[in-house]
Protein backbone atom coordinates (compact mmCIF):
# COMPACT_ATOMS: atom_id res chain seq x y z
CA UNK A 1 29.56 -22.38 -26.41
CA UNK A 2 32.68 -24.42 -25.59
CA UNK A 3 33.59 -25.99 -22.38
CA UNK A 4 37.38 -25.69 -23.21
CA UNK A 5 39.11 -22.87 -22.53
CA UNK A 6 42.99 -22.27 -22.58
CA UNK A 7 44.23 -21.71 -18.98
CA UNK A 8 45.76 -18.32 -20.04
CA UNK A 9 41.95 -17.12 -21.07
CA UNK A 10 40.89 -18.79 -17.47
CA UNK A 11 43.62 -17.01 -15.54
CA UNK A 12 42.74 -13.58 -17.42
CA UNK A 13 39.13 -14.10 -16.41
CA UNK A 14 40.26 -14.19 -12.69
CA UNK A 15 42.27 -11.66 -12.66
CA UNK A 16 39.10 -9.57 -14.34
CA UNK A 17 37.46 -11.31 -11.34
CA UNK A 18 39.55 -10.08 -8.92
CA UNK A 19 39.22 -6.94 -9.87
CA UNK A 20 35.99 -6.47 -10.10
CA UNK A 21 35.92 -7.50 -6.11
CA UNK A 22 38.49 -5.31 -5.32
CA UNK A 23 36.14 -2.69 -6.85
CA UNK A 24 33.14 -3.69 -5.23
CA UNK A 25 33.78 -5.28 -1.90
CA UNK A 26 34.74 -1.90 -0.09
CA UNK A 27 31.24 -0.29 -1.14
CA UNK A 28 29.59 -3.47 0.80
CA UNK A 29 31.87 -3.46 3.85
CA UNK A 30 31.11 0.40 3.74
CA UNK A 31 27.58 -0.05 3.15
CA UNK A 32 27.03 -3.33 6.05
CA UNK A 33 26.37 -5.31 3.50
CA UNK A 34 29.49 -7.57 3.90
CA UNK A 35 31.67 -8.11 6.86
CA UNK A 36 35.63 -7.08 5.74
CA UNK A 37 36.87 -10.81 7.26
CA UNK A 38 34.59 -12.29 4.81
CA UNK A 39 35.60 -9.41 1.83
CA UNK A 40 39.29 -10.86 2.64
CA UNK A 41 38.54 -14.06 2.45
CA UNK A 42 36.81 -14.41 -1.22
CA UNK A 43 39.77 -12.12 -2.55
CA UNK A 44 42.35 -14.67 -1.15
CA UNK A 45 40.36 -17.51 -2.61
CA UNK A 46 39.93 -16.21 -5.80
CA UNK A 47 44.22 -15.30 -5.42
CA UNK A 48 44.48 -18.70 -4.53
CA UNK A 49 42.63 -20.07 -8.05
CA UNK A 50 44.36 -18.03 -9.62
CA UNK A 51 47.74 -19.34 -8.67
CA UNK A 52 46.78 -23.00 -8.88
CA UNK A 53 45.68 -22.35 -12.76
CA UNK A 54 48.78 -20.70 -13.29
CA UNK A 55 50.38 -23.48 -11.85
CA UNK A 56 48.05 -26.06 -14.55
CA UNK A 57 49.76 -23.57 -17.19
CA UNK A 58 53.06 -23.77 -16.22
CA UNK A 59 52.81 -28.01 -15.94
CA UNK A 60 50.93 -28.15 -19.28
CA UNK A 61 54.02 -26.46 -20.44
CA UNK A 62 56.23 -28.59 -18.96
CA UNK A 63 54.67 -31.59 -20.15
CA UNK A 64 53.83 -30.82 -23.40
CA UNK A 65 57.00 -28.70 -24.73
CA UNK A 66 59.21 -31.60 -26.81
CA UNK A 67 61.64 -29.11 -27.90
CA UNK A 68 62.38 -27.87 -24.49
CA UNK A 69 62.77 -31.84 -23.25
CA UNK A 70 64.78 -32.63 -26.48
CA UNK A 71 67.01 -29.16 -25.86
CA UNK A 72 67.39 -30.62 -22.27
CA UNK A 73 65.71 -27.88 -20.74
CA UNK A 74 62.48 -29.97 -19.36
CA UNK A 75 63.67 -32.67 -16.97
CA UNK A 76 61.57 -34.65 -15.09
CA UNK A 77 63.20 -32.60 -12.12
CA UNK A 78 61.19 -30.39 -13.92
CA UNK A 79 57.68 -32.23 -13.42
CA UNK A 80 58.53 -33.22 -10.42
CA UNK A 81 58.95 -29.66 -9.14
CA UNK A 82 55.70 -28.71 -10.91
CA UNK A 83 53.55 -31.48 -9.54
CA UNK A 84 55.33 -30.63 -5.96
CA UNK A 85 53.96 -26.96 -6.75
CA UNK A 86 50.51 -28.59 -7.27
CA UNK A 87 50.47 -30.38 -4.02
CA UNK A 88 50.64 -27.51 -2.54
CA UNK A 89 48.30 -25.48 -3.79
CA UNK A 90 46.15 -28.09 -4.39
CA UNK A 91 46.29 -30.71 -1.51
CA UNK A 92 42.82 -32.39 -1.37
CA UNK A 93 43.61 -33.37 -4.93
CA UNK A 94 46.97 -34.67 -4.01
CA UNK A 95 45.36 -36.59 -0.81
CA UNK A 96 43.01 -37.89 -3.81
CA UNK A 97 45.91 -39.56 -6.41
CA UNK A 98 45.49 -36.77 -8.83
CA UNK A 99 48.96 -35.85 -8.76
């Protein structure tokens, strides 16, 4: 087993998350066996990891793309706007140094 895992494979295995709630949670709401407030909530959680690891892709990229910094098309407008991204989605880490 690996602990590494490309961030595409990790969003994928949200989104096959998500999905699998979206398929599920009704049938507990329906059956009592989840409230729909809390049904809402763990969808927009799992939304909201899913945006913050696309987010992690789309830095990486940024970051690690020479050509596109050589061609001019990575600036460190570029990063900036990325790690701004991240602060958002992410601001505990932010309050923390991480970005």
């Amino acid at each position: 087993m690996t602990d590494r895992w490309p961030v595409a494979d990790l969003v994928k295995c949200v989104e096959r998350e998500l999905g699998k709630r979206r398929a599920v949670y009704p049938r507990l709401v329906a059956q009592d066996k989840m409230r729909q407030d809390q049904a809402d909530e763990e969808i927009a959680k799992m939304e909201h990891v899913r945006l913050v690891l696309e987010q992690v892709g789309s830095l990486l990229r940024v970051v690690r793309d020479p050509d596109a910094r050589a061609q001019g098309l990575a600036e460190d407008g570029d990063i900036h706007h990325e790690l701004r991204a991240m602060h958002r989605l992410v601001p505990e880490a932010a309050q923390e140094g991480l970005f």
